[in-house]
N, C-alpha and C. Protein backbone atom coordinates (compact mmCIF):
# COMPACT_ATOMS: atom_id res chain seq x y z
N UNK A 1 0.83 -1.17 0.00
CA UNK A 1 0.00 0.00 0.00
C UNK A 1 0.88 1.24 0.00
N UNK A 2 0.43 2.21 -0.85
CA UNK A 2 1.22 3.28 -0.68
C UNK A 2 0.63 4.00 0.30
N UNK A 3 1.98 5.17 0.65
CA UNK A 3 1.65 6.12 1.76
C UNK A 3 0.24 7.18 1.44
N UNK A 4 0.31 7.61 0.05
CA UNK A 4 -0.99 8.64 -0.28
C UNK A 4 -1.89 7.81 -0.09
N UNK A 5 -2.22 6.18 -0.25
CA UNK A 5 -3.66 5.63 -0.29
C UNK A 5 -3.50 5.40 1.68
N UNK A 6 -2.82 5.15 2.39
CA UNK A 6 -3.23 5.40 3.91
C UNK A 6 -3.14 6.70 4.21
N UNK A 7 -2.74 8.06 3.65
CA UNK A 7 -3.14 9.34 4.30
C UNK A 7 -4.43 9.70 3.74
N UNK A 8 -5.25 8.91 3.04
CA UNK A 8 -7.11 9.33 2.80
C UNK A 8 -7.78 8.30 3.88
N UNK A 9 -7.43 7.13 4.06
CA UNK A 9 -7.83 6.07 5.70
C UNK A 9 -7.81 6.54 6.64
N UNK A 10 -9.35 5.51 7.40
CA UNK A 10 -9.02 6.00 8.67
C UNK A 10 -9.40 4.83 9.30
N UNK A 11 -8.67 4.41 10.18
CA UNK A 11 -8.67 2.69 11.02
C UNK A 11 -9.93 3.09 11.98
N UNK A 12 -11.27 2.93 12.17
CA UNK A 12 -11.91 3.02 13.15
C UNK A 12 -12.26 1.30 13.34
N UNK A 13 -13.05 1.73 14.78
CA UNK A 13 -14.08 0.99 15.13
C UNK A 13 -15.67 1.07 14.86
N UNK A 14 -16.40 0.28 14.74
CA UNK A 14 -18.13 0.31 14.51
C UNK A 14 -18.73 -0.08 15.62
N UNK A 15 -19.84 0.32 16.48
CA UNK A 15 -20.23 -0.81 17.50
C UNK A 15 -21.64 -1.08 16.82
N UNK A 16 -22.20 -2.39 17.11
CA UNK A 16 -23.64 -2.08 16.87
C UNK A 16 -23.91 -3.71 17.45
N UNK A 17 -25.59 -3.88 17.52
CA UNK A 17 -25.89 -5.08 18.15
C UNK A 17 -27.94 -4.92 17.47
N UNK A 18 -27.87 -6.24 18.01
CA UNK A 18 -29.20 -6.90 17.66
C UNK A 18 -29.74 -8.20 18.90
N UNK A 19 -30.83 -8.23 18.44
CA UNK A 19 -31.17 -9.36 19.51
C UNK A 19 -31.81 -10.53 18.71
N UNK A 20 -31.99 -11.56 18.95
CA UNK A 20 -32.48 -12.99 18.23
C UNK A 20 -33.56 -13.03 18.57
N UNK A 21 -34.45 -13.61 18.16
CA UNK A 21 -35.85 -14.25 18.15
C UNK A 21 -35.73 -15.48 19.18
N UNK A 22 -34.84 -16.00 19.36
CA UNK A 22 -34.51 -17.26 19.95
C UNK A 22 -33.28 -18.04 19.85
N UNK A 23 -33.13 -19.16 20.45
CA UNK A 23 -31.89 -19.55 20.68
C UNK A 23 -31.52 -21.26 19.84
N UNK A 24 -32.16 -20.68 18.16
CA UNK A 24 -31.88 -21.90 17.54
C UNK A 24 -31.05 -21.40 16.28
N UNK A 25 -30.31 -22.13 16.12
CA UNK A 25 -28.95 -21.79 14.93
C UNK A 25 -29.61 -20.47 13.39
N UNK A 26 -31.22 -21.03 13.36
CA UNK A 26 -31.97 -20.12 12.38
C UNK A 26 -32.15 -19.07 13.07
N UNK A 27 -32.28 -18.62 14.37
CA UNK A 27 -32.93 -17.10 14.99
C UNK A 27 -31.60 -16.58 14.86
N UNK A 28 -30.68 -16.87 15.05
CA UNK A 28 -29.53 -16.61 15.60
C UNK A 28 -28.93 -16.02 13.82
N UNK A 29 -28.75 -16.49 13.54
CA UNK A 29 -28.16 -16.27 11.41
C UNK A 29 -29.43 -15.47 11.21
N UNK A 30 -29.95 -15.01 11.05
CA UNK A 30 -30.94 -14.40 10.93
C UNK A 30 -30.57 -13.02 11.16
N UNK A 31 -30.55 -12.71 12.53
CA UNK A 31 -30.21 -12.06 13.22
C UNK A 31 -28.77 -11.22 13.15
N UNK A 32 -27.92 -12.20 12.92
CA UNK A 32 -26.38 -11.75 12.41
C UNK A 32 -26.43 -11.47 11.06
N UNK A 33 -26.87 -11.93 9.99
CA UNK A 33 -27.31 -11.69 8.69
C UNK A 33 -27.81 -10.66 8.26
N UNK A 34 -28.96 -9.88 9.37
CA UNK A 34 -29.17 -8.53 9.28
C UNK A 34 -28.59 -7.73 9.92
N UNK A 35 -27.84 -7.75 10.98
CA UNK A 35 -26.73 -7.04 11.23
C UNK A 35 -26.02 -6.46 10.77
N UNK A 36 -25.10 -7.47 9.90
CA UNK A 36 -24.19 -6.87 8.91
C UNK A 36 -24.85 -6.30 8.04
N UNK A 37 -25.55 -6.54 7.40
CA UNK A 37 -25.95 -6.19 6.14
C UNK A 37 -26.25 -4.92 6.73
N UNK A 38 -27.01 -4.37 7.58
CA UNK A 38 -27.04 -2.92 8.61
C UNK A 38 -25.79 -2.18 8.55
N UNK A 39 -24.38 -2.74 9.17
CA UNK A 39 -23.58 -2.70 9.03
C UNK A 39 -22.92 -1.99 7.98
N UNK A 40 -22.82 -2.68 6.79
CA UNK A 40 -22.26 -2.20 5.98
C UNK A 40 -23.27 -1.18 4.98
N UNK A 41 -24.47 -1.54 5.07
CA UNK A 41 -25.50 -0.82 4.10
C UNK A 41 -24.89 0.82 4.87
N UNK A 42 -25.48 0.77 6.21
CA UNK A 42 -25.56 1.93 6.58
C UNK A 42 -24.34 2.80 6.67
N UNK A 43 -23.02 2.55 6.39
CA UNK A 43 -21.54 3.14 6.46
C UNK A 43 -20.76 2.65 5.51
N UNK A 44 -21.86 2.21 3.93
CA UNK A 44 -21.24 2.53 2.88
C UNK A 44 -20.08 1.69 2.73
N UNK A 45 -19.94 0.44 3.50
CA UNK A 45 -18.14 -0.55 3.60
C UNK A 45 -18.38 -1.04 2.29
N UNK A 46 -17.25 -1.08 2.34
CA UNK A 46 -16.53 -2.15 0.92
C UNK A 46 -16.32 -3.11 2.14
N UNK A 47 -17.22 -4.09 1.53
CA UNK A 47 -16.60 -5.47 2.25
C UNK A 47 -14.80 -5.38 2.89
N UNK A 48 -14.39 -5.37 1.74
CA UNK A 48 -12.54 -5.64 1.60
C UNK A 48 -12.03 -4.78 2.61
N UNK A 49 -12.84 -3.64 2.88
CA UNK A 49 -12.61 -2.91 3.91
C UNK A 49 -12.77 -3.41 5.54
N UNK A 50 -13.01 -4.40 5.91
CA UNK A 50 -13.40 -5.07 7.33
C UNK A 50 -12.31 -5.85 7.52
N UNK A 51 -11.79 -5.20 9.02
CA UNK A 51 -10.38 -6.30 9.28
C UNK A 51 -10.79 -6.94 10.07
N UNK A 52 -11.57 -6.92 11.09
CA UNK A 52 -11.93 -7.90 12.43
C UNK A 52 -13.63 -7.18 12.43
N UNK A 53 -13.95 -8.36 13.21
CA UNK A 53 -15.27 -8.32 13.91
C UNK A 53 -15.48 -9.24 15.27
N UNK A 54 -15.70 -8.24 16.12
CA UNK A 54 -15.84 -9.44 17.79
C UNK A 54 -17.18 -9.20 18.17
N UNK A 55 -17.78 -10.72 17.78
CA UNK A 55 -18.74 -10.69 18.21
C UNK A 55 -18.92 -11.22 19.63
N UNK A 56 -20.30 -10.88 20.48
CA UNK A 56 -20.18 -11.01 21.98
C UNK A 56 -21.41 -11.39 22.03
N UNK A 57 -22.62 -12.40 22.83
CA UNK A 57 -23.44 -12.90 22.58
C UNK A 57 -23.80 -12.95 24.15
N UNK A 58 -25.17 -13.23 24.86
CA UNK A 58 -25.34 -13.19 26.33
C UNK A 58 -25.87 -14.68 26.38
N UNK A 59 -25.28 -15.09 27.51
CA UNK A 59 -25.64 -16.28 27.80
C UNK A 59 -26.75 -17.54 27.34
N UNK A 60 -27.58 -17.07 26.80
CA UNK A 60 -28.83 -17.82 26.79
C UNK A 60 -28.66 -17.65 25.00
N UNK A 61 -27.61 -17.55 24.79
CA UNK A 61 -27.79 -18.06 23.20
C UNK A 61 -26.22 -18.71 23.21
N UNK A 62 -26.26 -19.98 22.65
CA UNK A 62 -25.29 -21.21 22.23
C UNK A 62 -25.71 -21.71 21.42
N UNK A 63 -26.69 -21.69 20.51
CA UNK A 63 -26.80 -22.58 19.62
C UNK A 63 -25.83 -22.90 18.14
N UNK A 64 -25.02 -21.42 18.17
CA UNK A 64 -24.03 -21.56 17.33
C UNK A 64 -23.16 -20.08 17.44
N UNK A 65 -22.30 -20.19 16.41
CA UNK A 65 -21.05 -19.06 16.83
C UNK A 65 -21.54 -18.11 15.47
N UNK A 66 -21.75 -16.79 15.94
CA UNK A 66 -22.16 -15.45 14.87
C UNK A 66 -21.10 -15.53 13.64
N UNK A 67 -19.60 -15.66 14.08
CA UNK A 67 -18.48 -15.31 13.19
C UNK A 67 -18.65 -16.62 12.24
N UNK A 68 -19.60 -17.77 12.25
CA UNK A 68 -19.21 -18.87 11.28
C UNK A 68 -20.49 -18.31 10.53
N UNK A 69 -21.32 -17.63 11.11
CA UNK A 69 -22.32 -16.86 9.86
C UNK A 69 -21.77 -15.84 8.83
N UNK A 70 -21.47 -15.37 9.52
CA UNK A 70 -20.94 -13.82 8.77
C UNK A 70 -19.88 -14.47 7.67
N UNK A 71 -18.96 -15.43 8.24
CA UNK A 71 -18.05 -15.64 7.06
C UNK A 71 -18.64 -16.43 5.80
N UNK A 72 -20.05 -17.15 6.38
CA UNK A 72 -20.86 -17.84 5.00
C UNK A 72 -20.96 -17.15 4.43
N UNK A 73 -21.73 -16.12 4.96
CA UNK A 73 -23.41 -15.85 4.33
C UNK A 73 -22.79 -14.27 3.79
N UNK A 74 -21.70 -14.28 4.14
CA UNK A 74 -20.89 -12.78 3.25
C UNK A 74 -19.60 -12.89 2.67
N UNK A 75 -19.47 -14.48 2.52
CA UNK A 75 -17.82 -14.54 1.89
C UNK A 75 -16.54 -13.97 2.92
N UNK A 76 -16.43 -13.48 4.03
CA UNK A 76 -15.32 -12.97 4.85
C UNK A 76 -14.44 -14.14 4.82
N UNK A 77 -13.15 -14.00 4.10
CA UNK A 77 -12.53 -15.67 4.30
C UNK A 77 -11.17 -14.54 4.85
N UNK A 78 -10.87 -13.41 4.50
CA UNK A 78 -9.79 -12.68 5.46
C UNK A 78 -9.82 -11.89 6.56
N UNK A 79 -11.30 -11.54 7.13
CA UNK A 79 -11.76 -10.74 7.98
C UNK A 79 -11.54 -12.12 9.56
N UNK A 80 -10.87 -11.30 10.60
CA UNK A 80 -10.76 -11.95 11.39
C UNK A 80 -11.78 -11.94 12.31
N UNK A 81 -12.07 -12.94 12.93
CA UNK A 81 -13.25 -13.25 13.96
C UNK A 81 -13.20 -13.70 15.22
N UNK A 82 -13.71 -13.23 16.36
CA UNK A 82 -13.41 -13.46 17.69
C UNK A 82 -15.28 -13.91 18.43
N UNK A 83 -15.54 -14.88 19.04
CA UNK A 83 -16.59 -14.68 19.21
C UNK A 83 -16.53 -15.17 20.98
N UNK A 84 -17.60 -14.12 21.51
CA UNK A 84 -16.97 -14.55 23.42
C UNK A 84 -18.30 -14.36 23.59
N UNK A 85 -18.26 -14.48 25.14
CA UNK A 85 -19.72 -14.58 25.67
C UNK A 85 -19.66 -12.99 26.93
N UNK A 86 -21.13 -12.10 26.54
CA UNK A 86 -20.98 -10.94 27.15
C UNK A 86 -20.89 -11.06 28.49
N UNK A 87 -20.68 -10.57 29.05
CA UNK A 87 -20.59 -10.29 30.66
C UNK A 87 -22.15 -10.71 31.48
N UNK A 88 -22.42 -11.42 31.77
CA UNK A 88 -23.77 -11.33 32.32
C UNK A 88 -23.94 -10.23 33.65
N UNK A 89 -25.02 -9.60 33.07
CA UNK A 89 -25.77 -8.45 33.65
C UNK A 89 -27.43 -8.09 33.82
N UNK A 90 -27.54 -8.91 35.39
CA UNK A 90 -29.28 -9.10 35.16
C UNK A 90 -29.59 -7.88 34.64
N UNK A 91 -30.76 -8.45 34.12
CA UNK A 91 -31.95 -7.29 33.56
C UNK A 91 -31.31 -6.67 32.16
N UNK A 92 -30.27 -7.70 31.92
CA UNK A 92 -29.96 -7.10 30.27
C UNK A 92 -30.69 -7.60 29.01
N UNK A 93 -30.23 -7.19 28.17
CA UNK A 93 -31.45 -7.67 26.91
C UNK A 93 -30.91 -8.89 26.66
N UNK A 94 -32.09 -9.58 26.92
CA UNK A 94 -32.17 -10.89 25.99
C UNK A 94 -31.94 -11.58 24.92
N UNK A 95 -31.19 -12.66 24.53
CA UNK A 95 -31.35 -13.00 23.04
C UNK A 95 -30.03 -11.71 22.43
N UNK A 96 -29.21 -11.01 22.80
CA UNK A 96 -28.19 -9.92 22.52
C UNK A 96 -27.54 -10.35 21.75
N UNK A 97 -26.61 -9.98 20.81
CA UNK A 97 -25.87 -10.08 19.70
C UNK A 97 -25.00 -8.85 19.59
N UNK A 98 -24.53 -8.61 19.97
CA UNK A 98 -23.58 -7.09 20.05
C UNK A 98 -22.10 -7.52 19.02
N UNK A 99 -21.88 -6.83 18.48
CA UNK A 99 -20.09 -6.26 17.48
C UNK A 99 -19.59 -5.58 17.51
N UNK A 100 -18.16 -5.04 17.11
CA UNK A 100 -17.27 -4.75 17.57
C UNK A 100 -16.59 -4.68 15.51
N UNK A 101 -16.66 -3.82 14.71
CA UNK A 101 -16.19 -4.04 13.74
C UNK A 101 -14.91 -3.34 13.89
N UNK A 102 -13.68 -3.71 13.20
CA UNK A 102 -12.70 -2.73 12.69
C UNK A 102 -12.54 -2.75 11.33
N UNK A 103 -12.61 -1.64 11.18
CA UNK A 103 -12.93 -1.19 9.28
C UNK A 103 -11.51 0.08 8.82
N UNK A 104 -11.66 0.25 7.87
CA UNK A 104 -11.18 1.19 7.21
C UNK A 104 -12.14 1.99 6.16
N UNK A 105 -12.24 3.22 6.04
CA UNK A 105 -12.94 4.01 6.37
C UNK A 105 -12.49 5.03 5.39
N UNK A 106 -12.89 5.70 4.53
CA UNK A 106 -12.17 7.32 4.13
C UNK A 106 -12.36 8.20 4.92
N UNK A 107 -11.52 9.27 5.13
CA UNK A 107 -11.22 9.73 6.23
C UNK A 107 -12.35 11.17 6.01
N UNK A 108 -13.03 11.45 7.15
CA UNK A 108 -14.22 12.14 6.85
C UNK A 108 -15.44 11.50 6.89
N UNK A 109 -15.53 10.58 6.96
CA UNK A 109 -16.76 9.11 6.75
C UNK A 109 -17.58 9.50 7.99
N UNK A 110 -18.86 9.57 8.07
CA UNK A 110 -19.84 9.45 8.93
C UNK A 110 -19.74 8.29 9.56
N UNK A 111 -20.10 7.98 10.60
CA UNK A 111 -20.25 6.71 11.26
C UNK A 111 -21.45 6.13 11.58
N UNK A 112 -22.24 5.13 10.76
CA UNK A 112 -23.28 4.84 12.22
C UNK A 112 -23.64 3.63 12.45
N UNK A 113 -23.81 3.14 13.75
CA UNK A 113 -23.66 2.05 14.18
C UNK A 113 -25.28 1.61 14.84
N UNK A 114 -25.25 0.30 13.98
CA UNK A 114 -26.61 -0.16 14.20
C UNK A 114 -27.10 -0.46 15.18
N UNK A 115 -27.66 -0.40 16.13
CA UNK A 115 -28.26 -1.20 16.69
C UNK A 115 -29.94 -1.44 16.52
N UNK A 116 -30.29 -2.87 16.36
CA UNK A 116 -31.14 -3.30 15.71
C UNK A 116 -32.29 -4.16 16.97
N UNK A 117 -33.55 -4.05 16.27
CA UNK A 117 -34.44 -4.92 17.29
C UNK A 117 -34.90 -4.21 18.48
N UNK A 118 -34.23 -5.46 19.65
CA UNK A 118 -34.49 -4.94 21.26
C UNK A 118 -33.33 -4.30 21.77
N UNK A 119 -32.58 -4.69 20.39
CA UNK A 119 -30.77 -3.84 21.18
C UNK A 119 -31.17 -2.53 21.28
N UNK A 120 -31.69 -1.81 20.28
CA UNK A 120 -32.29 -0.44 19.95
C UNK A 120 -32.38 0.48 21.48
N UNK A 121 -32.52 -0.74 22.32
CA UNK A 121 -32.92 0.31 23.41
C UNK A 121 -31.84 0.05 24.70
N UNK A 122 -30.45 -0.41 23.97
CA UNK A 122 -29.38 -0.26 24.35
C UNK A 122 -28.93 1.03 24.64
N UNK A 123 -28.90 2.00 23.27
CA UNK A 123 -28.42 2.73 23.01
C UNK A 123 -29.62 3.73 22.15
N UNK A 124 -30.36 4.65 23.00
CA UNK A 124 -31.31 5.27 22.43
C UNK A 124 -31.20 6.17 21.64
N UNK A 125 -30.02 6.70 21.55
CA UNK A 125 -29.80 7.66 20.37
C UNK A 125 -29.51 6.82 19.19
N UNK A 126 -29.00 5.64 18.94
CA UNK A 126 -28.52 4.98 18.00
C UNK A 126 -30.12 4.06 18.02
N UNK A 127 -30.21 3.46 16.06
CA UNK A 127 -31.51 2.93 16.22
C UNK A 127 -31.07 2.35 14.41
């Protein structure tokens, strides 16, 4: 990469989250499936542009891992993936799906970070 194409970049982070319908491998892809697609619709990514994504999930969903969706169901075969379990915190939202993107960005780029569903009321300014 040349130096002029990283002085128009900008390495950020994205946060955004969603919640599942339930805790079967279909609520769950579903759920991550519209995420991203949120994701990137709404901040304009070039795919090629996504270096990591950590996804974080709350207890009461195991039925499968978000990062083996995202790399299907969007081709990510170089985007790295971390997937952990959130902190449990009674009275948090249910069924949660929260991310963590690192992107590259042109520098000047609006940001906005989804949050989708019941996450929505995670973060009330964000929607």
């Amino acid at each position: 990469m040349s130096k002029d194409y990283l002085s128009n970049q900008n390495f950020t982070a994205i946060r955004g989250a969603t919640t599942s319908s339930g805790n079967t491998s279909d609520e769950i892809e579903n759920a991550v499936v519209e995420l991203i697609a949120e994701l990137i619709s709404r901040n304009r990514l070039d795919p090629k542009k996504i270096l990591s994504i950590t996804f974080t999930v709350t207890r009461d969903l195991d039925a499968c891992f978000p990062a083996s969706i995202a790399r299907k169901h969007f081709g990510f075969d170089s985007v790295a993936f971390l997937d952990c379990q959130q902190m449990y915190i009674p009275d948090d939202v249910d069924f949660c799906i929260r991310l963590m993107a690192l992107v590259i960005l042109p520098i000047g780029s609006s940001i906005n970070h989804p949050y989708l569903r019941d996450a929505s009321n995670l973060r009330k300014d964000r929607s």
